[in-house]
PDB file of N, CA and C in Angstrom:
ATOM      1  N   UNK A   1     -37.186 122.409 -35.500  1.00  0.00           N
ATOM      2  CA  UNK A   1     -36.072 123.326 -35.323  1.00  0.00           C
ATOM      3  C   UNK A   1     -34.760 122.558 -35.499  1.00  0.00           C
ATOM      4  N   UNK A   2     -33.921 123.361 -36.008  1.00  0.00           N
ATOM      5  CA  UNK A   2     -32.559 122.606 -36.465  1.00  0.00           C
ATOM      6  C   UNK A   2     -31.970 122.305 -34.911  1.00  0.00           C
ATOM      7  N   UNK A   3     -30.965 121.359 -35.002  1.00  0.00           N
ATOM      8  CA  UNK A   3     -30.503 121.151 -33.450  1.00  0.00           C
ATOM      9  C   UNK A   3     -29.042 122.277 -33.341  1.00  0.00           C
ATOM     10  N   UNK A   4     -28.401 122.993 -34.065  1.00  0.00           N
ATOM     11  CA  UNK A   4     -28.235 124.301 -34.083  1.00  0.00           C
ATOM     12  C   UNK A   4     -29.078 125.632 -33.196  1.00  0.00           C
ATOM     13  N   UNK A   5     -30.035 125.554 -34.060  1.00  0.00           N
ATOM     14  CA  UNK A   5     -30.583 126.908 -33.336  1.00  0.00           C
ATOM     15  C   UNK A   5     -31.376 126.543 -32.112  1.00  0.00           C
ATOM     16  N   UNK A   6     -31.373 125.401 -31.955  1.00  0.00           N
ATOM     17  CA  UNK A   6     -32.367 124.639 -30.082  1.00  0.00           C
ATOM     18  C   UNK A   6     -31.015 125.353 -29.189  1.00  0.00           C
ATOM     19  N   UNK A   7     -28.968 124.268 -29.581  1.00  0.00           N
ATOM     20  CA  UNK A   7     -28.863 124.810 -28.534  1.00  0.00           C
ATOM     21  C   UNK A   7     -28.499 126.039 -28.169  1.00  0.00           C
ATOM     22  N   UNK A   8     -28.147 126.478 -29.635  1.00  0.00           N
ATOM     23  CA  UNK A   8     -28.324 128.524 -29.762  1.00  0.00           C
ATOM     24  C   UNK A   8     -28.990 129.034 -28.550  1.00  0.00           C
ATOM     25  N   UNK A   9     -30.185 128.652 -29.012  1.00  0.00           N
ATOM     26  CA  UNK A   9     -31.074 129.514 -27.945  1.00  0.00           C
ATOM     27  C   UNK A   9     -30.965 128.651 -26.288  1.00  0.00           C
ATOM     28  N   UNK A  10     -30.553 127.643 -26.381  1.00  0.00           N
ATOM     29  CA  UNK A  10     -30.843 126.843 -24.881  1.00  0.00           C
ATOM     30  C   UNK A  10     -29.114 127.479 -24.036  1.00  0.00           C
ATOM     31  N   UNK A  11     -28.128 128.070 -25.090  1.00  0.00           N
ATOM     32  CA  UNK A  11     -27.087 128.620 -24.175  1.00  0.00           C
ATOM     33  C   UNK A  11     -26.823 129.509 -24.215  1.00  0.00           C
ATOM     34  N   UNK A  12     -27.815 131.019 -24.696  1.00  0.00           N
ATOM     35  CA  UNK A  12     -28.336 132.058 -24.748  1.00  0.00           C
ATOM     36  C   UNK A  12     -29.065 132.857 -23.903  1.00  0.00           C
ATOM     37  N   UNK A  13     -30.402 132.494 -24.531  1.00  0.00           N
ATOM     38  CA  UNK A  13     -31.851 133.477 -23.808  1.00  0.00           C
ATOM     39  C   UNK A  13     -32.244 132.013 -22.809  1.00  0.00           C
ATOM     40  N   UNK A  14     -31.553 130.935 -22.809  1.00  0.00           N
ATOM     41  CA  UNK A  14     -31.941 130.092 -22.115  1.00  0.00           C
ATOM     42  C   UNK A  14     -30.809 129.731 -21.089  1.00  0.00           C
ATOM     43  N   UNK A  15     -29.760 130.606 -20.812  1.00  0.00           N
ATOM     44  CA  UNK A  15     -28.619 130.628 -19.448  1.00  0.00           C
ATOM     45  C   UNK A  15     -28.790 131.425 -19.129  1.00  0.00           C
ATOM     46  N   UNK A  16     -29.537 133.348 -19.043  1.00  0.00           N
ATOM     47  CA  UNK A  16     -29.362 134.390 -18.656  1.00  0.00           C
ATOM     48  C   UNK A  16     -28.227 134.793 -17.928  1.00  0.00           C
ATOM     49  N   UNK A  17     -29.004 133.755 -16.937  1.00  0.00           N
ATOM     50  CA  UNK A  17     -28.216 134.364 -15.465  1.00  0.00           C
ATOM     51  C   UNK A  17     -27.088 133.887 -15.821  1.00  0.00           C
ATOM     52  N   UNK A  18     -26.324 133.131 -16.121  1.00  0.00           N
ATOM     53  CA  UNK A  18     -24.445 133.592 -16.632  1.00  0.00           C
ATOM     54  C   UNK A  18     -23.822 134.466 -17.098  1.00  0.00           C
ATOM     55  N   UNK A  19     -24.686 135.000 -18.222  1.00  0.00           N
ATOM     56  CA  UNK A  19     -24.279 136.060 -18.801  1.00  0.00           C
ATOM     57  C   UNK A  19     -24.055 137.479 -17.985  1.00  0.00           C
ATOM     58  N   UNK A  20     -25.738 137.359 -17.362  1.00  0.00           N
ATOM     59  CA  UNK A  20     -25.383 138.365 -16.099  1.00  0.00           C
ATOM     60  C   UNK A  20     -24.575 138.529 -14.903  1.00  0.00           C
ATOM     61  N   UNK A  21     -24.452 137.264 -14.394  1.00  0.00           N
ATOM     62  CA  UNK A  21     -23.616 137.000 -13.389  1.00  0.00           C
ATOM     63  C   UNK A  21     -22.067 137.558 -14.008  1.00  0.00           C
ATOM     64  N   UNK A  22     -21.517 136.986 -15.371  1.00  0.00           N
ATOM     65  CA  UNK A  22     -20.426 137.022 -15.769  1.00  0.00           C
ATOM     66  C   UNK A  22     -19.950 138.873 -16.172  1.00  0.00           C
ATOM     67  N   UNK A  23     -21.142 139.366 -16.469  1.00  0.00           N
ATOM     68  CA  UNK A  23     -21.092 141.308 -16.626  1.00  0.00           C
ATOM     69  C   UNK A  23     -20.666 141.570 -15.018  1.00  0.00           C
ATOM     70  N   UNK A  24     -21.138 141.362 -14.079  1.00  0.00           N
ATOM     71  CA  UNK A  24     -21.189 142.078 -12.477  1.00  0.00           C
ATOM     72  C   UNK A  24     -20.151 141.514 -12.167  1.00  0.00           C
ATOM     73  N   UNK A  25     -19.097 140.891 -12.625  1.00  0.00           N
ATOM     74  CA  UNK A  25     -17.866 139.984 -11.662  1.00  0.00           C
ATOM     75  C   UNK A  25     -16.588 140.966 -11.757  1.00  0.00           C
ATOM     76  N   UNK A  26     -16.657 142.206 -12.336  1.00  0.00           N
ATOM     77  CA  UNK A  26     -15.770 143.094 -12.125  1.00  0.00           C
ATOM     78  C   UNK A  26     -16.287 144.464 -11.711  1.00  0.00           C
ATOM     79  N   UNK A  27     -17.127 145.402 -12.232  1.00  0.00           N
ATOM     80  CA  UNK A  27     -18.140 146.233 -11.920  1.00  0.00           C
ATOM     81  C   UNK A  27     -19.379 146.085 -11.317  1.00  0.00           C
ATOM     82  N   UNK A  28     -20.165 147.156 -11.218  1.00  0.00           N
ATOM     83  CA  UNK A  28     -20.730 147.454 -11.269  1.00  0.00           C
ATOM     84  C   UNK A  28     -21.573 147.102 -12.352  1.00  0.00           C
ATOM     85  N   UNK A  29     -23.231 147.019 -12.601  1.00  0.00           N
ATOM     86  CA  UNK A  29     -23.865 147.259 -13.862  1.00  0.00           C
ATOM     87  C   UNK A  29     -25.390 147.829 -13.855  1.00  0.00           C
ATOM     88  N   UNK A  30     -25.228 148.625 -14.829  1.00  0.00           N
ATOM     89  CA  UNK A  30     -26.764 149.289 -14.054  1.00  0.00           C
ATOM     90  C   UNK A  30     -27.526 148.887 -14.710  1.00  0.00           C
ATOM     91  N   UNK A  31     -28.834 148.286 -14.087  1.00  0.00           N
ATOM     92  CA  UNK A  31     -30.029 147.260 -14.565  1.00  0.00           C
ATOM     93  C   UNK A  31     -29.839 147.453 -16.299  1.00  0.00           C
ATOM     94  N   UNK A  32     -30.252 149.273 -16.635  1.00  0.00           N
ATOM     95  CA  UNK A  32     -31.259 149.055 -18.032  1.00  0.00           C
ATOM     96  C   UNK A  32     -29.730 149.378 -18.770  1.00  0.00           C
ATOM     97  N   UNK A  33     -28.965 148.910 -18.323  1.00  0.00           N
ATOM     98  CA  UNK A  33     -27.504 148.848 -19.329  1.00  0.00           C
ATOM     99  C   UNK A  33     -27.034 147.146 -19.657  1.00  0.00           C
ATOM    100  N   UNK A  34     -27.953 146.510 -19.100  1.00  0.00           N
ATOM    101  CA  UNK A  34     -27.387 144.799 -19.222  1.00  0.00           C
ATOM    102  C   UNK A  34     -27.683 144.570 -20.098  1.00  0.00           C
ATOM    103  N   UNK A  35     -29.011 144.551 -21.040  1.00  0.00           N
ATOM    104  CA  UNK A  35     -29.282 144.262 -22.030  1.00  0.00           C
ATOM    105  C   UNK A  35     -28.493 144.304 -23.671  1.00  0.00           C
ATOM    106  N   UNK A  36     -28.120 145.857 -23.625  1.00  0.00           N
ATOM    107  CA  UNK A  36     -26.911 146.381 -24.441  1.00  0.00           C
ATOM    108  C   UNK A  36     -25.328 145.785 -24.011  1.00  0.00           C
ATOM    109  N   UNK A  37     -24.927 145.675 -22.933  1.00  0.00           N
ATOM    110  CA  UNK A  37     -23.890 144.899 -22.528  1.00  0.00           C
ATOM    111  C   UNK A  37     -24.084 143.647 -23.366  1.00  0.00           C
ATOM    112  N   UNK A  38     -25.044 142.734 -22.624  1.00  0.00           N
ATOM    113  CA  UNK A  38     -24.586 141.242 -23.117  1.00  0.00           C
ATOM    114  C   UNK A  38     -25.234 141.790 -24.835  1.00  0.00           C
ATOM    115  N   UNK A  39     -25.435 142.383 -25.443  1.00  0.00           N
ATOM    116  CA  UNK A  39     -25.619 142.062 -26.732  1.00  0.00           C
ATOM    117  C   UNK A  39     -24.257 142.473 -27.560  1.00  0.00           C
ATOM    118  N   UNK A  40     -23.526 143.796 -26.215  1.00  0.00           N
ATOM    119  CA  UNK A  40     -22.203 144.097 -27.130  1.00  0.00           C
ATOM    120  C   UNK A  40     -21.324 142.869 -26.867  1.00  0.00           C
ATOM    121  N   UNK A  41     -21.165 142.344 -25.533  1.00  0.00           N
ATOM    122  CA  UNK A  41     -20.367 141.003 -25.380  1.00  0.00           C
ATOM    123  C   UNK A  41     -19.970 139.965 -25.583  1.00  0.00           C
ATOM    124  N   UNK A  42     -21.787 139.397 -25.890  1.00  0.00           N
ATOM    125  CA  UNK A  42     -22.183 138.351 -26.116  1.00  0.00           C
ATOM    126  C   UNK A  42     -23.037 138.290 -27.666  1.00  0.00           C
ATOM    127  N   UNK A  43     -23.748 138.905 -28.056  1.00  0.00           N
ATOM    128  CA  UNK A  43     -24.143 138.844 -29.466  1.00  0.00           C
ATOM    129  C   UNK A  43     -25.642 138.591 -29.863  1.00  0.00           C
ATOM    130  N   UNK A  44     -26.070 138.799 -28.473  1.00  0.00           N
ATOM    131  CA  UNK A  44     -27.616 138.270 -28.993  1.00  0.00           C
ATOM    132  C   UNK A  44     -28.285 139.312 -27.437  1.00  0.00           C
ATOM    133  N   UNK A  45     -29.692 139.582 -28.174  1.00  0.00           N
ATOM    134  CA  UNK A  45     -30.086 141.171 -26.783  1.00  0.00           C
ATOM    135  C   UNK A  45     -31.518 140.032 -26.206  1.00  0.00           C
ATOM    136  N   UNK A  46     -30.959 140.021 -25.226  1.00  0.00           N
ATOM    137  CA  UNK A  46     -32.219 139.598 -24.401  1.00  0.00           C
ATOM    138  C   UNK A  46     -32.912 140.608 -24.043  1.00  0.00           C
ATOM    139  N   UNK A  47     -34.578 139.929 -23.741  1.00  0.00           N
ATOM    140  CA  UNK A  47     -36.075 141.100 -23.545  1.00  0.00           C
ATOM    141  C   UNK A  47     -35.127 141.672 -22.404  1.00  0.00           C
ATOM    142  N   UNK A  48     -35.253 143.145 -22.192  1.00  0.00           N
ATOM    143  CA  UNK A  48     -35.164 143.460 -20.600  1.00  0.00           C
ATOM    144  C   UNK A  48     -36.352 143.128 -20.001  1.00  0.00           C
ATOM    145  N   UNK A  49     -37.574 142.340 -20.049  1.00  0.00           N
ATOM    146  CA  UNK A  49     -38.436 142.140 -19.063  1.00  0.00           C
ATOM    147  C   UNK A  49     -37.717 140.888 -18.049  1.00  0.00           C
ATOM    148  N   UNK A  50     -36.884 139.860 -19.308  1.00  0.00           N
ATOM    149  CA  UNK A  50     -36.402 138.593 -18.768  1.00  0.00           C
ATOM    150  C   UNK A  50     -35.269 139.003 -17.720  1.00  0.00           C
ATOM    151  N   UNK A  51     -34.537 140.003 -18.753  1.00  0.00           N
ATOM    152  CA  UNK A  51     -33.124 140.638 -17.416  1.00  0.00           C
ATOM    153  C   UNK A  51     -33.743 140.769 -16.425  1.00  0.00           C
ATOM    154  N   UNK A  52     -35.129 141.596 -16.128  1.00  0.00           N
ATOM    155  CA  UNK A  52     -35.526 142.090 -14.843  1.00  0.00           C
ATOM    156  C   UNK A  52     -35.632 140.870 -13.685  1.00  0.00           C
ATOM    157  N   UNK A  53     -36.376 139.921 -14.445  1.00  0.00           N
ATOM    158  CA  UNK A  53     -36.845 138.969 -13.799  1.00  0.00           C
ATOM    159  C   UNK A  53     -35.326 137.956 -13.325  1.00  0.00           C
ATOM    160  N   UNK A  54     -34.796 137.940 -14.219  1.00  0.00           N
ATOM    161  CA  UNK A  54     -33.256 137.062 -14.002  1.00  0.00           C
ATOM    162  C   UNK A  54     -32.570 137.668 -12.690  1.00  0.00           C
ATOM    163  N   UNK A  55     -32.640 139.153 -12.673  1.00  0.00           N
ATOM    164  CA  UNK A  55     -31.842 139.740 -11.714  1.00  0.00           C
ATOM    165  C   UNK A  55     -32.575 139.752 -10.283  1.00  0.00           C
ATOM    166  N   UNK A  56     -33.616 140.027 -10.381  1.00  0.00           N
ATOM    167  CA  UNK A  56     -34.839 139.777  -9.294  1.00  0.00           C
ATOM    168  C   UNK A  56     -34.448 138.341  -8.126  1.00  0.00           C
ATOM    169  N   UNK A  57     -34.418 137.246  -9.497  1.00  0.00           N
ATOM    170  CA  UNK A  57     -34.147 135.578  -8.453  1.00  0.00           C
ATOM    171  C   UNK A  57     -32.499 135.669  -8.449  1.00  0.00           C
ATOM    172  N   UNK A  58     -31.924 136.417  -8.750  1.00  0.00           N
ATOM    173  CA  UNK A  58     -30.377 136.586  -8.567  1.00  0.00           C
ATOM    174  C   UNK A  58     -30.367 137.136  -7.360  1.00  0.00           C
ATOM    175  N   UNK A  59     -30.679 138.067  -7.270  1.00  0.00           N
ATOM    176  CA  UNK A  59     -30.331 138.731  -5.805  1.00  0.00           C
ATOM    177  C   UNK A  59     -31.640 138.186  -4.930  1.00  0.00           C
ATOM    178  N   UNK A  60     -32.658 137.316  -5.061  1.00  0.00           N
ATOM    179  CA  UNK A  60     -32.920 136.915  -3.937  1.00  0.00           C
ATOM    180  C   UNK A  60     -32.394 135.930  -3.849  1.00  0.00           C
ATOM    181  N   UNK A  61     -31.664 134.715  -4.430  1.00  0.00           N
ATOM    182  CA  UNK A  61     -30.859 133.788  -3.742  1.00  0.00           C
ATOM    183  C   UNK A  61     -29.380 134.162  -3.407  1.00  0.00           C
ATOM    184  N   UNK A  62     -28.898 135.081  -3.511  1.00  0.00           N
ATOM    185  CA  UNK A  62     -28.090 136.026  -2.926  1.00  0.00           C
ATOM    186  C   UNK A  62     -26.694 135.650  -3.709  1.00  0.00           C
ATOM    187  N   UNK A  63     -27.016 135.919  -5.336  1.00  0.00           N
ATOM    188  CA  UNK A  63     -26.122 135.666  -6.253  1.00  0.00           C
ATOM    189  C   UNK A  63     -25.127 136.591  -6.386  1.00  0.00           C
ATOM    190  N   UNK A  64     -26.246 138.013  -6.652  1.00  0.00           N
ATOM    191  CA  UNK A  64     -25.989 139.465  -7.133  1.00  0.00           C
ATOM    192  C   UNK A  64     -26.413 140.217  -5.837  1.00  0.00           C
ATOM    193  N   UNK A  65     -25.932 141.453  -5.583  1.00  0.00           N
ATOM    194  CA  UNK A  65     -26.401 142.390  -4.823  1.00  0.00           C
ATOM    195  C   UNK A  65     -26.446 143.508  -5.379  1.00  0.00           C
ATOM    196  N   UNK A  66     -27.450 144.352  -4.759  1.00  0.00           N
ATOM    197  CA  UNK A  66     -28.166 145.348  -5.219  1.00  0.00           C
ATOM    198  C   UNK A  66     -27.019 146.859  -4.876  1.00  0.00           C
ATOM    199  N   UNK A  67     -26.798 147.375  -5.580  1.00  0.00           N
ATOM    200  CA  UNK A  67     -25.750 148.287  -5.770  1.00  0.00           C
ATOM    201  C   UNK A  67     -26.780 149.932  -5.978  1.00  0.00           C
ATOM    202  N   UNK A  68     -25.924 151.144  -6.276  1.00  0.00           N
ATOM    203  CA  UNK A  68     -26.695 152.626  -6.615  1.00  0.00           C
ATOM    204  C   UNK A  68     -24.794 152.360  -7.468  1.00  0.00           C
ATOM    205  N   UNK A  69     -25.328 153.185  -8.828  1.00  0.00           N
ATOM    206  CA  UNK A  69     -24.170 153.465 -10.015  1.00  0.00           C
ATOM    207  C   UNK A  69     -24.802 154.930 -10.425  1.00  0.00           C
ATOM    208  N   UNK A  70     -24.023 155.893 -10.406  1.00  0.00           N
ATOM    209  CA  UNK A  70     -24.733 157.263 -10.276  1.00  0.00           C
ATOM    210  C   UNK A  70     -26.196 157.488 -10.116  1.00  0.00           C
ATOM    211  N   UNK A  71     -26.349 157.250  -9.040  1.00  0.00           N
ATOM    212  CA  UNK A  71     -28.298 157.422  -8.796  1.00  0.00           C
ATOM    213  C   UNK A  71     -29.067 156.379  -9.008  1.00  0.00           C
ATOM    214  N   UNK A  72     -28.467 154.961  -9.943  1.00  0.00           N
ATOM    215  CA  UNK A  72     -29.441 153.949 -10.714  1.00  0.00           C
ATOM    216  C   UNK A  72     -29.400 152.743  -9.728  1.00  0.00           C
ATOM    217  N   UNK A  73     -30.173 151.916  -9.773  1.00  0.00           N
ATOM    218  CA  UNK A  73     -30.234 150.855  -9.749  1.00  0.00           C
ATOM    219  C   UNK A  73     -28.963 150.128 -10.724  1.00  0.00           C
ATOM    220  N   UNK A  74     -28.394 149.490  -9.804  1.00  0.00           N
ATOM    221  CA  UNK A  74     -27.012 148.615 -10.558  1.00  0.00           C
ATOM    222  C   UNK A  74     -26.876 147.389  -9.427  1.00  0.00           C
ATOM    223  N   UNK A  75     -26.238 146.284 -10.193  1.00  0.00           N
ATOM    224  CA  UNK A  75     -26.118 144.755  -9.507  1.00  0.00           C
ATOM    225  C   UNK A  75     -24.413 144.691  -9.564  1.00  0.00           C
ATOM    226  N   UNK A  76     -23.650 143.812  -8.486  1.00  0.00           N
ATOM    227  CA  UNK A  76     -22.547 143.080  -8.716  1.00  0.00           C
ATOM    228  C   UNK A  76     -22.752 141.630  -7.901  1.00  0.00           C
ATOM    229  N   UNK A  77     -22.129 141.242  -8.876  1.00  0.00           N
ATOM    230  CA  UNK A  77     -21.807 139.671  -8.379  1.00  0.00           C
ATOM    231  C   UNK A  77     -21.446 139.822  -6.744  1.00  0.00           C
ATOM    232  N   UNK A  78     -21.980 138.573  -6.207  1.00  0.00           N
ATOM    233  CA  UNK A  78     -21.608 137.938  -4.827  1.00  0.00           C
ATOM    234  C   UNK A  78     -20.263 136.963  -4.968  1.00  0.00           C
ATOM    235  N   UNK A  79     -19.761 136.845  -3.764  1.00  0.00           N
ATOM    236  CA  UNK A  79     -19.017 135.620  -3.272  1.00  0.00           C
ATOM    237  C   UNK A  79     -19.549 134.397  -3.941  1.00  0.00           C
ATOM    238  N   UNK A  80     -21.021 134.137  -3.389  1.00  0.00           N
ATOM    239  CA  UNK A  80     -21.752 133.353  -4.110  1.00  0.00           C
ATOM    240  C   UNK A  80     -22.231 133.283  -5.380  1.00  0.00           C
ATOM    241  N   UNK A  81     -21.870 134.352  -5.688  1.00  0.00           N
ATOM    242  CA  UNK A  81     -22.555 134.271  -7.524  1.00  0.00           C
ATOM    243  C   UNK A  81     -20.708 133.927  -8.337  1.00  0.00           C
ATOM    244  N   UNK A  82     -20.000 134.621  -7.721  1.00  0.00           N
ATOM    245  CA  UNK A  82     -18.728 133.770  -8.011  1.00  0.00           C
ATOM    246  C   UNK A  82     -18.305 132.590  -8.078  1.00  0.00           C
ATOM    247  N   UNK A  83     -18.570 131.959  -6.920  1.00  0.00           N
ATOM    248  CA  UNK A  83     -18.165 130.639  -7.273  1.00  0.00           C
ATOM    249  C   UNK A  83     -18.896 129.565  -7.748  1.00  0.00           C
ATOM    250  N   UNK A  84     -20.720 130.285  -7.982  1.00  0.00           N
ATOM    251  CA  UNK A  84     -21.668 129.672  -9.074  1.00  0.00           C
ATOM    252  C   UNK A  84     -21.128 129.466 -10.312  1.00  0.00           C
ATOM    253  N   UNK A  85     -20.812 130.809 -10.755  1.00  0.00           N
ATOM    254  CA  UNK A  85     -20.248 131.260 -11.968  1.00  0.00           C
ATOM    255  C   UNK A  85     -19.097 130.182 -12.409  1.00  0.00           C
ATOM    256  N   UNK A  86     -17.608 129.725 -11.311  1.00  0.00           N
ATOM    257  CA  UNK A  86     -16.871 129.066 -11.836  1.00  0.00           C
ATOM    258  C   UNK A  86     -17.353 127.702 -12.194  1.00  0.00           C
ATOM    259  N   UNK A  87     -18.271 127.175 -11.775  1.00  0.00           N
ATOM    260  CA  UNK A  87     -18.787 126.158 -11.159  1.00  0.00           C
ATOM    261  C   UNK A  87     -19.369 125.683 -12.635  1.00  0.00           C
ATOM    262  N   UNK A  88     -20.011 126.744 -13.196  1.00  0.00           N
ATOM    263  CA  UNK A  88     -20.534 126.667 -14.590  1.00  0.00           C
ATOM    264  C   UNK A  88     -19.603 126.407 -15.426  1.00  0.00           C
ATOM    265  N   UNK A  89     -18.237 127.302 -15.476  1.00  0.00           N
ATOM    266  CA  UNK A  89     -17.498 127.417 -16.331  1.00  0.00           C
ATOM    267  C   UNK A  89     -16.829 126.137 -16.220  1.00  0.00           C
ATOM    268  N   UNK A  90     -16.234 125.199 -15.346  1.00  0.00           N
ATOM    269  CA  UNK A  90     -15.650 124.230 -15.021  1.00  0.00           C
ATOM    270  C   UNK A  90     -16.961 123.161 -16.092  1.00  0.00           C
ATOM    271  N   UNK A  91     -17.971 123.324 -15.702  1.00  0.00           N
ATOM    272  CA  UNK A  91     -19.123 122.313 -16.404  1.00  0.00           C
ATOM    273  C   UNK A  91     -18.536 122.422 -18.002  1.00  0.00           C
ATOM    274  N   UNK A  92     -19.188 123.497 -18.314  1.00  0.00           N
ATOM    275  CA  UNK A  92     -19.152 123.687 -19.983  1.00  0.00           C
ATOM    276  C   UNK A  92     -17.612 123.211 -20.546  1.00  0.00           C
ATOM    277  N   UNK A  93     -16.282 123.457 -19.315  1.00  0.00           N
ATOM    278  CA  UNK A  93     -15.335 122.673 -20.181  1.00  0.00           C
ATOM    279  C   UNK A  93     -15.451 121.483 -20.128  1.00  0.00           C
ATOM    280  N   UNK A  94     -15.653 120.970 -18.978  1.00  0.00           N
ATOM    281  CA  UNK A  94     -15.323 119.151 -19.425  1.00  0.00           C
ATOM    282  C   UNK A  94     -16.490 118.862 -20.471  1.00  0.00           C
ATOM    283  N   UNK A  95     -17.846 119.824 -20.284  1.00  0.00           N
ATOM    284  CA  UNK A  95     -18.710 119.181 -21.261  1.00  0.00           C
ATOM    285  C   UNK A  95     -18.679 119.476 -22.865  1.00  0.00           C
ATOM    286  N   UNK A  96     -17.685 120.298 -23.323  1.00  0.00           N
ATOM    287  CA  UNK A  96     -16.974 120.696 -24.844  1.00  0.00           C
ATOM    288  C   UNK A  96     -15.624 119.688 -24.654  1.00  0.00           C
ATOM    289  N   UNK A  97     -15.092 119.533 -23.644  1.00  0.00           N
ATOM    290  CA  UNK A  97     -14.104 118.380 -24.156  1.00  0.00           C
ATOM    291  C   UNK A  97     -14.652 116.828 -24.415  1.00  0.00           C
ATOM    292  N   UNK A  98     -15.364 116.263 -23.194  1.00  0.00           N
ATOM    293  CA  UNK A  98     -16.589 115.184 -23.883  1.00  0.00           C
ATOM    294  C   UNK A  98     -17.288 115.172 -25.210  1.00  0.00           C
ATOM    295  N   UNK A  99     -17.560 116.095 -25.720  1.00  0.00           N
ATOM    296  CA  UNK A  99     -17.924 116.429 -26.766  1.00  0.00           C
ATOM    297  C   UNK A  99     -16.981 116.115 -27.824  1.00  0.00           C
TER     298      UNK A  99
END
């Protein structure tokens, strides 16, 4: 595999939970709408089996919490999934300016 498309996919279908974390940090989001989100956002559609599972260990380490968005199942970011989230973002810059 080209070292292109490794880290394609390793900061993609292989970060989920950022992407998700980064949809819930203003709204609301309802589960079977994440998939279409991060593909309108972000550019690439992850399985919804993986969303399920991503959101599952999200809100049990008490990233995301479990929300109702007209009747559905919907997630928003925590306190804690916030300052995960910056925590990441702070990484990826110094690690594109090292770069």
């Amino acid at each position: 595999m080209e070292p292109i498309k490794r880290f394609t996919s390793s900061v993609t279908e292989g970060n989920l939970w950022t992407y998700i974390l980064s949809l819930g940090k203003e709204n609301e989001v309802q589960e079977g709408e994440v998939s279409r989100m991060i593909f309108e956002k972000f550019g690439f559609l992850p399985n919804d089996l993986m969303v399920r599972s991503v959101l599952f260990r999200l809100k049990g380490d008490g990233y995301v919490s479990r929300e109702k968005l007209a009747g559905k199942k919907a997630y928003k970011i925590t306190e804690k999934g916030k300052k995960e989230l910056e925590r990441m973002k702070s990484f990826c810059s110094d690690l594109i300016q090292r770069l």
